[in-house]
Protein backbone atom coordinates (compact mmCIF):
# COMPACT_ATOMS: atom_id res chain seq x y z
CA UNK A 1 4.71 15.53 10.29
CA UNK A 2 5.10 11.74 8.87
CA UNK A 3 8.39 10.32 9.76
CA UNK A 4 9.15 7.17 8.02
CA UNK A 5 9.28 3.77 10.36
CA UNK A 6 11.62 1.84 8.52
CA UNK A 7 15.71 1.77 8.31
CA UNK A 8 17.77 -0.73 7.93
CA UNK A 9 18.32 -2.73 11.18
CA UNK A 10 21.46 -2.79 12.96
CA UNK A 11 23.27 -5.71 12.66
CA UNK A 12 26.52 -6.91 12.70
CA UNK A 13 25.76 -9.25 9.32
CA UNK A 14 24.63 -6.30 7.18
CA UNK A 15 27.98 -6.51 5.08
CA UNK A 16 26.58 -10.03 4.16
CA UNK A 17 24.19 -8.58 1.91
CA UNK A 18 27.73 -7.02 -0.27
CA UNK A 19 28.71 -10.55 -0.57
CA UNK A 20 24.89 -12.35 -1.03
CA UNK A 21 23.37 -9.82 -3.22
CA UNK A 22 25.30 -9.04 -6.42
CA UNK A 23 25.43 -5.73 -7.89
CA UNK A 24 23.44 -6.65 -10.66
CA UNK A 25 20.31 -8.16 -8.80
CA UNK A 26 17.24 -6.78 -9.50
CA UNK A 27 16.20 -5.89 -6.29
CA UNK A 28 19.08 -4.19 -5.47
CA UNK A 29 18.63 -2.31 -8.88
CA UNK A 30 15.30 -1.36 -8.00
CA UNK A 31 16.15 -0.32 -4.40
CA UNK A 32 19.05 1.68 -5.74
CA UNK A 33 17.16 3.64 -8.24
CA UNK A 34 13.80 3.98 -6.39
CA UNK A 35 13.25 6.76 -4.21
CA UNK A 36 9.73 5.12 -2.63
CA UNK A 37 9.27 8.10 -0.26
CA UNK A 38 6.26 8.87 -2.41
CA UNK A 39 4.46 6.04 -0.55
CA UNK A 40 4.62 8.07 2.79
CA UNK A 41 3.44 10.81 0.56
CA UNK A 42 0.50 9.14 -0.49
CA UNK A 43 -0.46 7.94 3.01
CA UNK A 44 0.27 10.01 5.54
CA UNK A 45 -3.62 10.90 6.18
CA UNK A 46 -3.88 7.42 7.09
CA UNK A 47 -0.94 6.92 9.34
CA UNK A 48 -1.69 7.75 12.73
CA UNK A 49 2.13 8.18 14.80
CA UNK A 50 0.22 8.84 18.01
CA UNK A 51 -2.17 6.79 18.63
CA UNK A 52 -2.11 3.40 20.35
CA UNK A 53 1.17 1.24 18.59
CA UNK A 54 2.88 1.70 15.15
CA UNK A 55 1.62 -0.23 12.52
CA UNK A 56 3.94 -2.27 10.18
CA UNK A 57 5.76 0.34 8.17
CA UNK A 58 3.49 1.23 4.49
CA UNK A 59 6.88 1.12 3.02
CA UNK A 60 7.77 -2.19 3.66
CA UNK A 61 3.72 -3.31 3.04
CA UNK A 62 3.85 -1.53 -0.78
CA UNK A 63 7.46 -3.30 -0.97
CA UNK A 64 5.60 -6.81 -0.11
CA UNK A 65 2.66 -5.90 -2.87
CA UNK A 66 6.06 -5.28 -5.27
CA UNK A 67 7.31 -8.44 -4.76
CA UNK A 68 4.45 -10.21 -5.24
CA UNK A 69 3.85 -8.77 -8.72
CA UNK A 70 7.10 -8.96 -9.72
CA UNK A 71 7.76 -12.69 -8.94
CA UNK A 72 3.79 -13.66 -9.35
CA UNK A 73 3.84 -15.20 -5.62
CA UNK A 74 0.86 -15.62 -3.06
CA UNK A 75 0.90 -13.66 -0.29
CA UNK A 76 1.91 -17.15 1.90
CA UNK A 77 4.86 -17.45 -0.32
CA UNK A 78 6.20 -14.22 -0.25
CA UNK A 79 6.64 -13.71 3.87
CA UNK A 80 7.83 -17.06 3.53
CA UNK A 81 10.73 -16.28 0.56
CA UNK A 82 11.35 -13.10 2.61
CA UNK A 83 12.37 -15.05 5.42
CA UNK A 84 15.54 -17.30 3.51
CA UNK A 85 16.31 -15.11 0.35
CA UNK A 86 18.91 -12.59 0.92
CA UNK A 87 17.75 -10.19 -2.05
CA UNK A 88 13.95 -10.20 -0.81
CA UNK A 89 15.55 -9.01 2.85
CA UNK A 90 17.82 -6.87 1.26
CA UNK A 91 15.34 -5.31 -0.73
CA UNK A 92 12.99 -5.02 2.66
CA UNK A 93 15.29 -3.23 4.91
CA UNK A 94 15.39 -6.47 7.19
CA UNK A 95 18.39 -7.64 9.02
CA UNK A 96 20.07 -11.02 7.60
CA UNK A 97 19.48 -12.89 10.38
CA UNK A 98 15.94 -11.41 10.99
CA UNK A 99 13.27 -13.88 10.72
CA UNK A 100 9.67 -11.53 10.77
């Protein structure tokens, strides 16, 4: 069976996100509304758990392709937003202080 990869990682600056991210954000919208388990759906002949190391988690790849679209950005500048804005991390399942 597929198990989804991604959470949200524990950190002790996760509240920061209630403070950074307003309610109204559109990411946060999105994320709230979403349910993107469909994407696991869609690829879990392609996902192999058991064999050699984990790839980066499809959710959080289809979540980068999102992004992109959304905010027309290269594919430079959107690892590179997703590093400093809050709502892009947020919206990524990535700790605040995380810097992937």
């Amino acid at each position: 069976m597929f198990q989804p990869q991604i959470s949200f990682a524990f950190s002790p600056y996760t509240a920061l996100y209630d403070l950074a991210v307003p309610m109204d954000n559109v990411l946060r919208q999105i994320y709230e509304l979403v349910d993107f388990s469909f994407v696991y759906d869609e690829l879990k002949a392609n996902y192999c758990l058991d064999n050699g190391r984990n790839a980066i988690d499809p959710l959080r790849m289809f979540k980068y392709l999102l992004l992109k679209a959304i905010f027309e950005l290269s594919d430079v500048d959107v690892v590179e937003r997703s590093r400093y804005d809050m709502s892009f991390k947020f919206f990524l399942q990535m700790a605040p202080e995380s810097y992937e």
